[in-house]
N, C-alpha and C. Protein backbone atom coordinates (compact mmCIF):
# COMPACT_ATOMS: atom_id res chain seq x y z
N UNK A 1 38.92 100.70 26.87
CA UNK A 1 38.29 99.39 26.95
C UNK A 1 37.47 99.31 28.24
N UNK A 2 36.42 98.92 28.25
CA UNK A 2 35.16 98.63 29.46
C UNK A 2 35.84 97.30 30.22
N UNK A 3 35.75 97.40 31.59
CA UNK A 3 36.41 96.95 32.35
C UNK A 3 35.95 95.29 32.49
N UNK A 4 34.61 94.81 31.65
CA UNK A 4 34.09 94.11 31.87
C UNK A 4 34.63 93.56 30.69
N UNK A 5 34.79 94.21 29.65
CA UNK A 5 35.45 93.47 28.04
C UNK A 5 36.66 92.58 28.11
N UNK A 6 37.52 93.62 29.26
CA UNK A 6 38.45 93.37 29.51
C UNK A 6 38.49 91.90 30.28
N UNK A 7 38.12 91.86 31.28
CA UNK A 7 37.96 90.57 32.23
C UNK A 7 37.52 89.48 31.41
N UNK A 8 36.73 89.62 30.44
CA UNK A 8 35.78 88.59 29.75
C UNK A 8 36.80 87.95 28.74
N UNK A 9 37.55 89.07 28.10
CA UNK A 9 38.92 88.61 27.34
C UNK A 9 39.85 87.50 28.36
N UNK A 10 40.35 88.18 29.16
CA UNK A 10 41.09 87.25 29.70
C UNK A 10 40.65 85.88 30.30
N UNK A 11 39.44 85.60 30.54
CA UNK A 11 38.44 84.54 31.12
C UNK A 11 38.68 83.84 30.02
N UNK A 12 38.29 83.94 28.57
CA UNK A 12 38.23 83.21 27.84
C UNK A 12 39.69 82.64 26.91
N UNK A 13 41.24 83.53 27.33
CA UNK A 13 42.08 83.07 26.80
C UNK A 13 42.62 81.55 28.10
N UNK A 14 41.78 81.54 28.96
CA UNK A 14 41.70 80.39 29.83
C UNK A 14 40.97 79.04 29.27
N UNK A 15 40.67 78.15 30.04
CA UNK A 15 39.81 77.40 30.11
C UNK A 15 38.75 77.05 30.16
N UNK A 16 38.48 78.25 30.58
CA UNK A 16 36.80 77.95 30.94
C UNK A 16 35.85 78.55 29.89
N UNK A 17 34.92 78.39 30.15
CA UNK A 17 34.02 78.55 29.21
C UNK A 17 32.56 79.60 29.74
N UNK A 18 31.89 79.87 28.81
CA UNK A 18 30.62 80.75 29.15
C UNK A 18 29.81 80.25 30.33
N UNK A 19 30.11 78.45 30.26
CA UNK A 19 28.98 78.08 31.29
C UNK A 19 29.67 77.27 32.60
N UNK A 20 31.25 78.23 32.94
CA UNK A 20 31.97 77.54 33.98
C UNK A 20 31.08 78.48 35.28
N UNK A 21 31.75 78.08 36.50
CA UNK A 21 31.62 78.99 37.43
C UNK A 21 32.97 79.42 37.96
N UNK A 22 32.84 80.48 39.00
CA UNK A 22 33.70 81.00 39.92
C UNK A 22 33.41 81.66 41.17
N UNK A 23 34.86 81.45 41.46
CA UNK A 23 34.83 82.42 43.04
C UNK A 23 35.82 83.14 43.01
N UNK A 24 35.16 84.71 43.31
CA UNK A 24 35.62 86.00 43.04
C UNK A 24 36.17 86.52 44.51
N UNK A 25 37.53 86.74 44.44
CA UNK A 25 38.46 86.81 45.81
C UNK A 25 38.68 88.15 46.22
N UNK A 26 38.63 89.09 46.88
CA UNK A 26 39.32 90.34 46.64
C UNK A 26 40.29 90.50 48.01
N UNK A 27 41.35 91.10 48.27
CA UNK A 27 42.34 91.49 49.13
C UNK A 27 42.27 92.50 49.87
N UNK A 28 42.62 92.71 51.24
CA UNK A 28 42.78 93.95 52.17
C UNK A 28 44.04 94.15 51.61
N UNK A 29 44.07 95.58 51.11
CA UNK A 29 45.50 96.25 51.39
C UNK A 29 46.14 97.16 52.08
N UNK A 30 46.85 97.04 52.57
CA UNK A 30 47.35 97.85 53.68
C UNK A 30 48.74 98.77 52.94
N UNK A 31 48.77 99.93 53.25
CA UNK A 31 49.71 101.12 52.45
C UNK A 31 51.21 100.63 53.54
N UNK A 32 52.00 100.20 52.72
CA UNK A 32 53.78 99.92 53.00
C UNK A 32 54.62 101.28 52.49
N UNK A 33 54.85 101.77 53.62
CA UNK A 33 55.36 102.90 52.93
C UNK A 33 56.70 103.17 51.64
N UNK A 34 57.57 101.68 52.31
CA UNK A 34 58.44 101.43 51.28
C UNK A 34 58.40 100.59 50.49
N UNK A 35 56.71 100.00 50.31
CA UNK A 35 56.98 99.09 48.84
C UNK A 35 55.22 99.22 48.17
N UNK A 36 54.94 100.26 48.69
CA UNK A 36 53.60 100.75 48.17
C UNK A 36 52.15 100.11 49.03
N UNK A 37 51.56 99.43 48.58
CA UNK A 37 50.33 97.79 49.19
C UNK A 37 50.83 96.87 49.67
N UNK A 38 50.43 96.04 50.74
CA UNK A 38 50.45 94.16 50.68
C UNK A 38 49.44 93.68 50.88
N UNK A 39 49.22 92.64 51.04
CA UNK A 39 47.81 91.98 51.23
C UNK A 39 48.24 91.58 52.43
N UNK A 40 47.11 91.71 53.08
CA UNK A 40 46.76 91.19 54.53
C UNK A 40 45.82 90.04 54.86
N UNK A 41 44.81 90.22 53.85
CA UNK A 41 44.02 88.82 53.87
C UNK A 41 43.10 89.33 52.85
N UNK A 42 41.97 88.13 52.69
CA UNK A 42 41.44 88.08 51.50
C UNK A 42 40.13 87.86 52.23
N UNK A 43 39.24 88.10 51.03
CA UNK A 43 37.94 87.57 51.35
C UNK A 43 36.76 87.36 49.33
N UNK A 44 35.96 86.56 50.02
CA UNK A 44 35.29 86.00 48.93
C UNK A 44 34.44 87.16 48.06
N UNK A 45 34.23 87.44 47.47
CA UNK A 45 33.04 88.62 47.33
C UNK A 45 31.65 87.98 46.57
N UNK A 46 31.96 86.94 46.39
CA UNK A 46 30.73 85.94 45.38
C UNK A 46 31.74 84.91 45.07
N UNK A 47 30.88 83.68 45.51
CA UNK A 47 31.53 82.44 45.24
C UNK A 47 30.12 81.92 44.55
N UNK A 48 30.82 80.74 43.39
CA UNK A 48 30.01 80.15 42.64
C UNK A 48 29.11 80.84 41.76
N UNK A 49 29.98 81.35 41.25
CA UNK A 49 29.49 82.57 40.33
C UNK A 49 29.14 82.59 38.94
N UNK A 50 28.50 82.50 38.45
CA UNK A 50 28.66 82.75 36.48
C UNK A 50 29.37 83.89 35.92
N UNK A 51 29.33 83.51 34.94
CA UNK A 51 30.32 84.83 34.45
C UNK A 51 30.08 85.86 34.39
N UNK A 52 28.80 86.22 34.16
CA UNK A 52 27.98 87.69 34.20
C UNK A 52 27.70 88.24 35.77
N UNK A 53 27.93 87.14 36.86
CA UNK A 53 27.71 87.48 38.29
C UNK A 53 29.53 87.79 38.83
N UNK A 54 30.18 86.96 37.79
CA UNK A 54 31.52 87.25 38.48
C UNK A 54 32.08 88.65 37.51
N UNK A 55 31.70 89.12 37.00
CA UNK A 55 31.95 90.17 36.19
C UNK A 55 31.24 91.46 37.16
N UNK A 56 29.89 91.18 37.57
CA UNK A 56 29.27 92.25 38.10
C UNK A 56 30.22 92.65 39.79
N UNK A 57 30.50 91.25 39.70
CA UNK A 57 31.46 91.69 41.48
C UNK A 57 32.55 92.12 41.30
N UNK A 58 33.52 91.80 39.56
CA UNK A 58 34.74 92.70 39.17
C UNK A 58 34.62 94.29 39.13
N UNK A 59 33.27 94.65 38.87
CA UNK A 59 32.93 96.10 38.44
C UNK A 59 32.63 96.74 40.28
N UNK A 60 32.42 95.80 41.11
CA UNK A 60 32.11 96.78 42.09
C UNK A 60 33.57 96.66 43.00
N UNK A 61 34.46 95.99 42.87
CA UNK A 61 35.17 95.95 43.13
C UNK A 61 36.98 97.06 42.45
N UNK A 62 36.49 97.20 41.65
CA UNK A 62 36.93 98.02 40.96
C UNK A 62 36.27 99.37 41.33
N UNK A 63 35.47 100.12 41.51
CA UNK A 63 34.97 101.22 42.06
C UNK A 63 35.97 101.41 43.28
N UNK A 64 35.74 100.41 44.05
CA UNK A 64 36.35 100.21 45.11
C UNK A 64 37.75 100.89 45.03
N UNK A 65 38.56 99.86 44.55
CA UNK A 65 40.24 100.04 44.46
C UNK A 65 40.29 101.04 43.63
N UNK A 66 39.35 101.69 42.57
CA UNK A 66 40.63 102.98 42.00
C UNK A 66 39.94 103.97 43.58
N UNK A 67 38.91 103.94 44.16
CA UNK A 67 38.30 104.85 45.14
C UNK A 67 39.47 104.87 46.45
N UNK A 68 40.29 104.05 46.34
CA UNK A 68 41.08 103.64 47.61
C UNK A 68 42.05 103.77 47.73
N UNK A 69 42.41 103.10 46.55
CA UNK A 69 43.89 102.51 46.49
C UNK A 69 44.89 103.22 45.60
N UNK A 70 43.96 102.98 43.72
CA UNK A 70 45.12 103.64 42.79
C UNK A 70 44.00 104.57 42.06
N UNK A 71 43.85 105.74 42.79
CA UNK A 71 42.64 106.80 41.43
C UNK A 71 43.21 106.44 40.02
N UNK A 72 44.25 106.21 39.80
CA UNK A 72 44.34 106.94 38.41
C UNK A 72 44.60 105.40 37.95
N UNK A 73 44.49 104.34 38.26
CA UNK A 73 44.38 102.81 37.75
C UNK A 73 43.12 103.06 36.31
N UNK A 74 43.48 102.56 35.67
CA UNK A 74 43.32 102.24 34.06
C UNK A 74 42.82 100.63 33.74
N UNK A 75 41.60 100.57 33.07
CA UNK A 75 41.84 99.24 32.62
C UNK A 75 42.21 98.99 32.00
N UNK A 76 43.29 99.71 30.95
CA UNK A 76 43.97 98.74 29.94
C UNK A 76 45.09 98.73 30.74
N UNK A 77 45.58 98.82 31.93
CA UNK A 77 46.74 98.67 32.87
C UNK A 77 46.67 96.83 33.52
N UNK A 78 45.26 96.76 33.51
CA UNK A 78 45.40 95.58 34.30
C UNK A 78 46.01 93.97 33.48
N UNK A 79 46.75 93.36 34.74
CA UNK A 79 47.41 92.31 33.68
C UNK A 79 47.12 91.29 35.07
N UNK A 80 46.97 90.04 33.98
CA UNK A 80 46.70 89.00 34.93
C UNK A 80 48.41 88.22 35.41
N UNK A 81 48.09 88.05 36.94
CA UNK A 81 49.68 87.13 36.53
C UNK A 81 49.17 85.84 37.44
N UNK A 82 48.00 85.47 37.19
CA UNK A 82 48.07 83.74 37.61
C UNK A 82 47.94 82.60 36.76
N UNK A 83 47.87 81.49 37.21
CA UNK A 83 48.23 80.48 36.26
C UNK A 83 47.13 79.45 36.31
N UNK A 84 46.94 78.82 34.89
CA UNK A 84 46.06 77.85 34.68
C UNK A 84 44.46 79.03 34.53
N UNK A 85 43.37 78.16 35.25
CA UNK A 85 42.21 78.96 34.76
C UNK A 85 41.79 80.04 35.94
N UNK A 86 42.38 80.30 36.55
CA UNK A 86 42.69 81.21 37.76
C UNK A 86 43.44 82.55 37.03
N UNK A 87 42.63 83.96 37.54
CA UNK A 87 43.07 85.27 36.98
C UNK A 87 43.55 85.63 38.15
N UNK A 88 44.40 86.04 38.76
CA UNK A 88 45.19 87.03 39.50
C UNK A 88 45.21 88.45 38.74
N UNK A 89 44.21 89.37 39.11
CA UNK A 89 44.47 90.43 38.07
C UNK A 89 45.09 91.60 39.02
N UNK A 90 46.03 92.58 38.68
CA UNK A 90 46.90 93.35 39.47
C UNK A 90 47.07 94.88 38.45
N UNK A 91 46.91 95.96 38.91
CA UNK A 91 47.67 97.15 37.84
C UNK A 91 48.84 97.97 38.52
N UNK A 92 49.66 98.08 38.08
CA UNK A 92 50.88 98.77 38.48
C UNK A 92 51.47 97.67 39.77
N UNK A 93 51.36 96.12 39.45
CA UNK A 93 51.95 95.39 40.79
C UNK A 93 51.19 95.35 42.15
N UNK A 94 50.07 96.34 42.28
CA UNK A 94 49.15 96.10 43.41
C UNK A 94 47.72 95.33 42.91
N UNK A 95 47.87 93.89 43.67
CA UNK A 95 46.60 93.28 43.43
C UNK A 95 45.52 93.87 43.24
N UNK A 96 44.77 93.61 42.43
CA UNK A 96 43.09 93.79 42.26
C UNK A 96 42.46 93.11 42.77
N UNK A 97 42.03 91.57 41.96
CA UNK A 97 41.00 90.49 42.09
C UNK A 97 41.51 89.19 41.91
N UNK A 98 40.80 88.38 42.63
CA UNK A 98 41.23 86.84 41.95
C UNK A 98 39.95 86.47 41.36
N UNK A 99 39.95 85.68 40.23
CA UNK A 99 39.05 85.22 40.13
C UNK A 99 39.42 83.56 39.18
N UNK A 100 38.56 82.80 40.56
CA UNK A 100 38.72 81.26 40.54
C UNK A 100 37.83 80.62 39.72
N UNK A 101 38.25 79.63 38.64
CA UNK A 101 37.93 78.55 37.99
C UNK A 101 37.55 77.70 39.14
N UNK A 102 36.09 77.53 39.36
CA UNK A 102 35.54 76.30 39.87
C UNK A 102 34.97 74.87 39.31
């Protein structure tokens, strides 16, 4: 599954709609030797976004983290665990992305 199919699926088992916006969050992670990642802080990567702009900052962000963090991360691995119209998306328990219902 294309990583963008994927995101677009889960966007839409939300609230929002084709013509919402967002703000696309991504996390510093720092390597814990005994519990793998944590987040250290966050930062925006595109705020007020459409869906095709918050999709394009999921895909570079994703380059990113399998380049960094998990090579062998999968997108059919990723699962969202936030709530309401807010995606918390994470694979194997180490954060990915947020991406905010504005």
């Amino acid at each position: 599954m294309k990583l963008e199919t994927k995101i677009r699926n889960l966007i839409t088992e939300t609230n929002a709609t084709n013509d919402s916006r967002f703000n696309v969050v991504a996390h510093e992670l720092w390597g814990n030797s005994r519990e793998g990642f944590e987040t250290n802080s966050s930062w925006y990567i595109k705020t007020n976004a459409t869906l095709e702009e918050a999709l394009e900052a999921a895909r570079g962000r994703w380059e990113v983290f399998k380049a960094n963090y998990l090579p062998k991360a999968r997108v059919g691995d990723i699962q969202d665990t936030g709530y309401s119209d807010d995606l918390s998306l994470e694979v194997d328990c180490v954060p990915f992305l947020e991406i905010r219902a504005i």
